[in-house]
Protein backbone atom coordinates (compact mmCIF):
# COMPACT_ATOMS: atom_id res chain seq x y z
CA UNK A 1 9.48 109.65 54.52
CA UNK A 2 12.16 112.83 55.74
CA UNK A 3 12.49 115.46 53.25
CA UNK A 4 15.46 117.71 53.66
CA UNK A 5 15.32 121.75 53.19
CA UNK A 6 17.50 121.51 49.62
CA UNK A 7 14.65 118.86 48.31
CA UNK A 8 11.44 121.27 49.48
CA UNK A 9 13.79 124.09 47.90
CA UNK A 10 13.93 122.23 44.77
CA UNK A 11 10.35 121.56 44.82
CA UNK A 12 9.59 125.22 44.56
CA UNK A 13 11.66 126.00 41.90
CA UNK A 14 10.12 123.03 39.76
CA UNK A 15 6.59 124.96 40.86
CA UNK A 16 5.35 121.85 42.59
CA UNK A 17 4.04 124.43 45.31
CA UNK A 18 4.81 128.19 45.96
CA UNK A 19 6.92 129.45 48.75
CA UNK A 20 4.08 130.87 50.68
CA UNK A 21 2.98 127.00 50.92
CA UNK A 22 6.22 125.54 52.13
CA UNK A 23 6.84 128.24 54.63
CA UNK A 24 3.54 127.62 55.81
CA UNK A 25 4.84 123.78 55.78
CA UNK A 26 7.66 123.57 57.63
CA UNK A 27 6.00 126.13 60.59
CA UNK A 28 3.59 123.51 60.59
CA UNK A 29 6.25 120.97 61.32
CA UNK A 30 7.76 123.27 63.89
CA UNK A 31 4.72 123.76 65.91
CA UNK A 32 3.51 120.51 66.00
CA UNK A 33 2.30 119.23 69.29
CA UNK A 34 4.09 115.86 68.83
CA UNK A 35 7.33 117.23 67.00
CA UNK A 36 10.72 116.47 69.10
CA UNK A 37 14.12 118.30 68.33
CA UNK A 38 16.75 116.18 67.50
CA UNK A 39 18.56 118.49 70.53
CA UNK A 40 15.29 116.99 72.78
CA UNK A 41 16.09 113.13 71.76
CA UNK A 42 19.77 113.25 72.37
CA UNK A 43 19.14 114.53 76.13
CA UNK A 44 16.72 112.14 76.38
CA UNK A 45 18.35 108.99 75.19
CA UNK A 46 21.68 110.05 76.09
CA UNK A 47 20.33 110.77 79.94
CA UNK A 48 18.45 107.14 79.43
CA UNK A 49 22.04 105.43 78.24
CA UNK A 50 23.76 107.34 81.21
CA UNK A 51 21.00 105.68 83.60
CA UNK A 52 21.42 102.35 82.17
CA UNK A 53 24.71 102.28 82.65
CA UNK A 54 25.04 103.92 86.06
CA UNK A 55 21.80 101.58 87.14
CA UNK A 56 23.55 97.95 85.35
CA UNK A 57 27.11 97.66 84.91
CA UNK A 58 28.31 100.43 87.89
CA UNK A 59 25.78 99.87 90.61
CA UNK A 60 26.52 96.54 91.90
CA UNK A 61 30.54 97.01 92.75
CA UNK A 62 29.02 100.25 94.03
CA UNK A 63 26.74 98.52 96.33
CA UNK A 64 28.61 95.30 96.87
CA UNK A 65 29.19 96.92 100.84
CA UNK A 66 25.67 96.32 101.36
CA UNK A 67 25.44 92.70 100.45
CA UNK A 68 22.88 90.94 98.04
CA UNK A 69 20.12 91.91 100.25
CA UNK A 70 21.11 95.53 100.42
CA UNK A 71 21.27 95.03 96.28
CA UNK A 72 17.82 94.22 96.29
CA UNK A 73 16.47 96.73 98.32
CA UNK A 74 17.98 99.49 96.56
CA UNK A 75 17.54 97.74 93.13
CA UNK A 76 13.91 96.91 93.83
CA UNK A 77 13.29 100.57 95.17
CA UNK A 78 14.83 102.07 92.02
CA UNK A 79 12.88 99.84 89.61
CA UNK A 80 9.45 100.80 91.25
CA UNK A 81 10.39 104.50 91.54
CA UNK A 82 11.25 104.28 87.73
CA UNK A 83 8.34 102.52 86.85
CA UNK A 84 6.00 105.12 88.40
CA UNK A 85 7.96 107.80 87.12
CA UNK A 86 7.55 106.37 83.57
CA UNK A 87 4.31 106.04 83.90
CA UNK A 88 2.63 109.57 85.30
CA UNK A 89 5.40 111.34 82.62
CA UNK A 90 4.00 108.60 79.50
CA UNK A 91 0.42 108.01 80.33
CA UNK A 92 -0.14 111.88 82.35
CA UNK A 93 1.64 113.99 80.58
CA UNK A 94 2.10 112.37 77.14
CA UNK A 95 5.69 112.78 76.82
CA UNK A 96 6.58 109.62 74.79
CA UNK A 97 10.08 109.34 75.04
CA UNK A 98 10.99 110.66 78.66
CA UNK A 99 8.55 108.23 79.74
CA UNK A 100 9.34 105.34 77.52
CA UNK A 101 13.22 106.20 78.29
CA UNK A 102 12.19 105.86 82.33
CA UNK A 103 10.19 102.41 81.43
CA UNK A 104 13.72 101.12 79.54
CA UNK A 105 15.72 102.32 82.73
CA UNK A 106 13.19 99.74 85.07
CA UNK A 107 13.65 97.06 82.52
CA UNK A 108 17.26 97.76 82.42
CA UNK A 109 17.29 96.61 86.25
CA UNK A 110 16.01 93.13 85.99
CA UNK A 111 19.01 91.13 85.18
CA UNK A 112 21.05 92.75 88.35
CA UNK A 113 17.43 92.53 90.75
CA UNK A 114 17.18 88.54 89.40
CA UNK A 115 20.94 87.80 90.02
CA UNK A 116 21.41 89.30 93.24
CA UNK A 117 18.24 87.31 94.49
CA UNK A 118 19.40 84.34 93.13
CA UNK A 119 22.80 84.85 94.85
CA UNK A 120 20.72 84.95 98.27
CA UNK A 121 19.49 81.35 97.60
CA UNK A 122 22.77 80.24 96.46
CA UNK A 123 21.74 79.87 92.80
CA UNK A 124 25.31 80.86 91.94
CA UNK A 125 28.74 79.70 92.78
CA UNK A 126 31.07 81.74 94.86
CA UNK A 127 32.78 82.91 92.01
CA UNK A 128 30.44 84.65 89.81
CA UNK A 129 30.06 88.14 90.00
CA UNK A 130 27.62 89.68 88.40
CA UNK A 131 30.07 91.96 86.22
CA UNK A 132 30.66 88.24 84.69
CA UNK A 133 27.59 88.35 82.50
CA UNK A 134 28.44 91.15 80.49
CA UNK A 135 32.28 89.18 80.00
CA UNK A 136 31.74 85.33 80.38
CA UNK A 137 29.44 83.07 78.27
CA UNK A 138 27.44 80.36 81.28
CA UNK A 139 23.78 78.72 80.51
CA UNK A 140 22.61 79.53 83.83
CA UNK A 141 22.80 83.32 82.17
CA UNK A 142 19.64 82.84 80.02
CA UNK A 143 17.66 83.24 83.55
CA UNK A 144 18.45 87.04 83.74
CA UNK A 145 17.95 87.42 80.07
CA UNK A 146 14.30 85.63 80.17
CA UNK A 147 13.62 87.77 82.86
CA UNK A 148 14.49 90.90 81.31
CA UNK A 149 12.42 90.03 78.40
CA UNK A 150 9.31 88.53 80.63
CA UNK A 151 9.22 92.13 81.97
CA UNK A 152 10.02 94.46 78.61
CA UNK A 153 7.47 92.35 76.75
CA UNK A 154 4.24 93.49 78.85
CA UNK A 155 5.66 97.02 78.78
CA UNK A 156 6.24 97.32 75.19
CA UNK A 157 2.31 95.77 74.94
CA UNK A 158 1.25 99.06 77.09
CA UNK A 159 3.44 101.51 75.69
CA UNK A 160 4.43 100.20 72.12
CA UNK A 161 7.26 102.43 72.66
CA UNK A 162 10.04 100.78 70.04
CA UNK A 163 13.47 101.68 72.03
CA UNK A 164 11.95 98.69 74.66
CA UNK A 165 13.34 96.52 71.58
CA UNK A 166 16.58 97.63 72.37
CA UNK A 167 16.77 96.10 75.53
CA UNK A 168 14.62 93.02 74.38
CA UNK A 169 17.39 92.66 71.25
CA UNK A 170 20.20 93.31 73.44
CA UNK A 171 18.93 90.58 75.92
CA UNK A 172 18.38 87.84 72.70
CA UNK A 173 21.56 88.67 71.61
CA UNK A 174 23.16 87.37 75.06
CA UNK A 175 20.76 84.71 75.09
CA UNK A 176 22.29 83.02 71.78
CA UNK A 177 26.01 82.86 73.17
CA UNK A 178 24.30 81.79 76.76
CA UNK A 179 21.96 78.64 75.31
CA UNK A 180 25.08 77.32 73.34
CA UNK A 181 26.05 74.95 76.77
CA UNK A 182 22.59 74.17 77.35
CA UNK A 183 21.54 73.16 74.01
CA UNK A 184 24.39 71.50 73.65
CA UNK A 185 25.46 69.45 76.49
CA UNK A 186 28.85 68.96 76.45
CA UNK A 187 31.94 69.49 78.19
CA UNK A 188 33.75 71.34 75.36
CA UNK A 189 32.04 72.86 72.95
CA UNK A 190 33.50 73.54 69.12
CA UNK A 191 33.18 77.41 67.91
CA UNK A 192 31.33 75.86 65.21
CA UNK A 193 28.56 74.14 67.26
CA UNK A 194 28.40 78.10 68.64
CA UNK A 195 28.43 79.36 65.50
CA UNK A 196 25.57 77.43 63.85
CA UNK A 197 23.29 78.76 67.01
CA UNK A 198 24.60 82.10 66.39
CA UNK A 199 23.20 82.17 62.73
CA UNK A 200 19.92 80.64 63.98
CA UNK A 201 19.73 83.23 66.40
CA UNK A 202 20.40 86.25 64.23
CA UNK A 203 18.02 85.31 61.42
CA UNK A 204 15.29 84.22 63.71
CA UNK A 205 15.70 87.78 65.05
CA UNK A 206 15.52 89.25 61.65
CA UNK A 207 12.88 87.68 60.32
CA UNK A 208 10.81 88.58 63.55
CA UNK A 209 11.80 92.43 62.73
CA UNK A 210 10.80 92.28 59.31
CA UNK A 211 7.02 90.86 60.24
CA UNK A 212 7.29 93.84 62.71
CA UNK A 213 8.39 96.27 59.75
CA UNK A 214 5.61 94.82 57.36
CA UNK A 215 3.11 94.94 60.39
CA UNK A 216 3.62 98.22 61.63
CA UNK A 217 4.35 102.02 60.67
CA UNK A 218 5.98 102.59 63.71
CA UNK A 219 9.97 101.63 64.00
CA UNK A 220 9.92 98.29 66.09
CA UNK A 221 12.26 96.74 63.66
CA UNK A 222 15.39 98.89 63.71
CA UNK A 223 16.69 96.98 67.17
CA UNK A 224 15.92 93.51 65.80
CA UNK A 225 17.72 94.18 62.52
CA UNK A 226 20.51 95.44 64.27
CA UNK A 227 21.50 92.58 66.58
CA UNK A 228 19.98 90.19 64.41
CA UNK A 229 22.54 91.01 61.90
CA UNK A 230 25.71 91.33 64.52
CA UNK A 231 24.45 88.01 65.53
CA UNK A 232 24.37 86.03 62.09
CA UNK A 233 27.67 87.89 61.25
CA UNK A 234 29.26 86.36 64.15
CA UNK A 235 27.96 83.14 62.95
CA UNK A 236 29.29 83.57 60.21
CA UNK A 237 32.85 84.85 60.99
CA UNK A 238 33.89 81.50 62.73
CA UNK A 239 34.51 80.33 58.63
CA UNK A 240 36.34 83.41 57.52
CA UNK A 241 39.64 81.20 57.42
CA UNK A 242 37.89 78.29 56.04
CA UNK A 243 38.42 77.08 52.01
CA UNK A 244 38.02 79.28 48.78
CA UNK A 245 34.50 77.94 48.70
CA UNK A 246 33.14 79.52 51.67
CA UNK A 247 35.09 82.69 51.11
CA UNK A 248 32.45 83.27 47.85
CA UNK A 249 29.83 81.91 49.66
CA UNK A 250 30.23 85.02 52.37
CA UNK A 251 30.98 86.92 49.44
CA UNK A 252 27.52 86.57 48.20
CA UNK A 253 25.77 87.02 51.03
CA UNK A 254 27.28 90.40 52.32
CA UNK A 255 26.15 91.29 48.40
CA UNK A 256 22.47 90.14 48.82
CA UNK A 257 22.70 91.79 52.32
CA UNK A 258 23.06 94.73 50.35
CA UNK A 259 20.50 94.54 47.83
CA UNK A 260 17.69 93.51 50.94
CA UNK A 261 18.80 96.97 52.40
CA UNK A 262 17.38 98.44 48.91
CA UNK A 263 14.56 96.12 48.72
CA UNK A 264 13.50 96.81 52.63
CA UNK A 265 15.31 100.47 52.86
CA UNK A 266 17.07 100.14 55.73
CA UNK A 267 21.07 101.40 55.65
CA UNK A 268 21.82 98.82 58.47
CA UNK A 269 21.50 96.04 56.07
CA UNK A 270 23.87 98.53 53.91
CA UNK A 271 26.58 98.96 56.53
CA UNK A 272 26.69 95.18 57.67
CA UNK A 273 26.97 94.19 53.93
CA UNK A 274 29.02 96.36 52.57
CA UNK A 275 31.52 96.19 56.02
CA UNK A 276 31.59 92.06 55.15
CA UNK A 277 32.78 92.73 51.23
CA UNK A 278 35.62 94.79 52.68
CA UNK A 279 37.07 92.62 55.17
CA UNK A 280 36.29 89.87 52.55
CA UNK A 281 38.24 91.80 49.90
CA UNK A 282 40.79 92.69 52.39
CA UNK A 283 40.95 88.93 53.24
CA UNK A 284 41.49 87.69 49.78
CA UNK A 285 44.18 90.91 49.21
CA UNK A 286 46.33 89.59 52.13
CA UNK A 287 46.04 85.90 50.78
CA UNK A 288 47.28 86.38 47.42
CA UNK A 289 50.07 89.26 47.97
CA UNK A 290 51.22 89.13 51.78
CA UNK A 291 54.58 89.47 51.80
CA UNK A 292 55.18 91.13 48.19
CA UNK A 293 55.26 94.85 47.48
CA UNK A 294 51.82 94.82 45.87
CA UNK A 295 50.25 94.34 48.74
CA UNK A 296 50.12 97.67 50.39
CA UNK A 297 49.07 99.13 46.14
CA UNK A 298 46.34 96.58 46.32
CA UNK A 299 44.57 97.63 49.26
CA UNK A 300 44.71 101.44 48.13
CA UNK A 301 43.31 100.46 44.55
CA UNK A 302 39.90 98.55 46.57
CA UNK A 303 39.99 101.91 48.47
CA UNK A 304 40.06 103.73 45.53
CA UNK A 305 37.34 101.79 44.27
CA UNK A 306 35.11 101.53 47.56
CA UNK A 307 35.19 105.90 47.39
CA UNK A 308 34.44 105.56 43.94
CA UNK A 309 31.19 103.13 44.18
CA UNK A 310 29.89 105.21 47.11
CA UNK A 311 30.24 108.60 44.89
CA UNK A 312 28.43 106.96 42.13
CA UNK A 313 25.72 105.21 44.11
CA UNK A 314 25.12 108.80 46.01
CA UNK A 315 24.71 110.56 42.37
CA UNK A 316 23.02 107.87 41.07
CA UNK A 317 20.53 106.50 44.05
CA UNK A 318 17.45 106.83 42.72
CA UNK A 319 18.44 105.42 39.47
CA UNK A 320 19.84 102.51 41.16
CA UNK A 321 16.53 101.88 43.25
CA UNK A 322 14.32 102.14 40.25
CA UNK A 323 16.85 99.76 38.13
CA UNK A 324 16.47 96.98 41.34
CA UNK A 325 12.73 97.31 41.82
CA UNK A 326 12.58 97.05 37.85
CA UNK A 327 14.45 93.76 38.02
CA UNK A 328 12.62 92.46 40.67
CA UNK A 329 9.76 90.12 40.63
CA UNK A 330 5.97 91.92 41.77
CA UNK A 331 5.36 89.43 44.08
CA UNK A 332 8.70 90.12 46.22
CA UNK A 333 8.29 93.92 45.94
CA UNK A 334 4.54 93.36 47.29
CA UNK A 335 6.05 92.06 50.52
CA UNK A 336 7.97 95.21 51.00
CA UNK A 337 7.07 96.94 54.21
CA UNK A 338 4.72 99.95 52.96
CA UNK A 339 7.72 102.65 54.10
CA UNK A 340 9.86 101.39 51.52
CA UNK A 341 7.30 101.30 49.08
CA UNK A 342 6.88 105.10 49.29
């Protein structure tokens, strides 16, 4: 649990301990061995994203003068110079996240290393590029993303270092729209044979990061959660123009969305639920008064009202937690991951 300067102020002035004690505190936190600035973590995952970028979506048009085979060599070289390098600065000197951030980079590599062999033995048409997986949706895709996570897996094993999810998350969540055409082998497939893999895919995902959560104190789940959810959303969105039926259906499960991000603590549970009510409401608005006046007045008023609920539930937080975990059955609350519990 974070506790914010205000909160350790207040805690003084209710005498819960003196000031000598919290000064003594926070230089504590400040000196800690293992304590990293917030100005330290955005160099180091900003350099990482810069990296990944540069190393996965730029370097192959940059390259493409060289060939496939020059690809590989410079591709392999830069995923074994990364690899070392994450391993003297994680394992030597016990910098965590510099070397972690240097193990995503190598991992990063895989999908462009794999396709650019594969394009020496003629695995892939003329036509594809590799730019094309990050656009195009084709089953032979799910190679580089097994690949990726065949190599983040034994990694994350060694380091248990919980951005690696990122990439493994990132790589599942390509690897639902890629299966679709084998799973399903037809010529044309419907957006709601996509849809219903999409949903499988995204809770599978967070289910798997919820074990994690319950599992572990350290924050393997965040990843999973995320693209878990952006996954079962876009399952979900194929039915947005479907009947009245289906419309409350979604209602209902953006709203239990956002009671499991109070039972489990976790805002992006929040954010994709309360995001889904909105467009729902927004939806329904544009149904029932396009084209009149009231339309434009209608929107403002759920404004209005969205402002209102957040001012309330930010006074009123901890009144709304203890009200939920009042209403809610033991044996569910004893399946909380211990964080939330706290």
């Amino acid at each position: 649990m974070k506790y914010t300067d205000e909160q350790l102020r207040e805690a003084v002035k209710n005498n819960i301990f003196t000031q000598e004690q919290m000064d003594s505190f926070k230089l504590f936190i400040r000196n800690s061995s293992s304590q990293v600035s917030k100005l330290m973590k955005l160099l180091y995952y900003g350099g990482g994203f810069l990296i990944i970028s540069a190393m996965t979506w730029l370097i192959g048009s940059s390259l493409s003068a060289f060939g496939y085979g020059g690809i590989v060599a410079f591709v392999s070289i830069y995923f074994v110079v990364f690899l070392i390098a994450g391993y003297i600065v994680f394992f030597k000197n016990h910098l965590e996240i510099a070397g972690g951030i240097l193990f995503s980079v190598s991992i990063a590599l895989i999908p462009l290393l794999v396709f650019s062999i594969l394009k020496l033995c003629d695995f892939w048409d003329a036509a594809t590029q590799y730019d094309d997986f990050y656009i195009w949706i084709k089953g032979k895709f799910i190679v580089l993303e097994l690949s990726a996570i065949a190599i983040a897996i034994p990694i994350l094993l060694k380091t248990k270092f919980p951005f690696i999810f990122f990439l493994i998350s990132f790589a599942l969540w390509f690897l639902s729209m890629d299966i679709v055409p084998i799973l399903i082998e037809e010529t044309k497939i419907t957006w709601t044979e996509r849809a219903i893999i999409s949903r499988i895919f995204g809770f599978a995902m967070i289910i798997i990061g919820y074990l994690l959560d319950i599992k572990y104190e350290k924050d393997y789940s965040f990843w999973l959660y995320l693209f878990g959810l952006l996954t079962l959303t876009a399952g979900f969105s194929v039915f947005y123009n479907s009947d009245d039926k289906m419309f409350i259906i979604l209602g209902v499960i953006h709203i239990v969305m956002i009671f499991v991000s109070i039972l489990l603590d976790r805002n992006v549970f929040l954010v994709f639920g309360t995001i889904g009510v909105i467009e729902l409401l927004g939806r329904l608005s544009y149904e029932y008064f396009k084209g009149i006046f009231l339309f434009p007045f209608c929107l403002t008023i759920i404004g209005v009202l969205l402002i209102c609920f957040g001012v309330c539930y930010q006074k009123n937080k901890e009144k709304i937690y203890n009200f939920v975990e009042n209403k809610i059955p033991k044996l569910i609350l004893n399946i909380r991951p211990k964080r939330a519990r706290s």
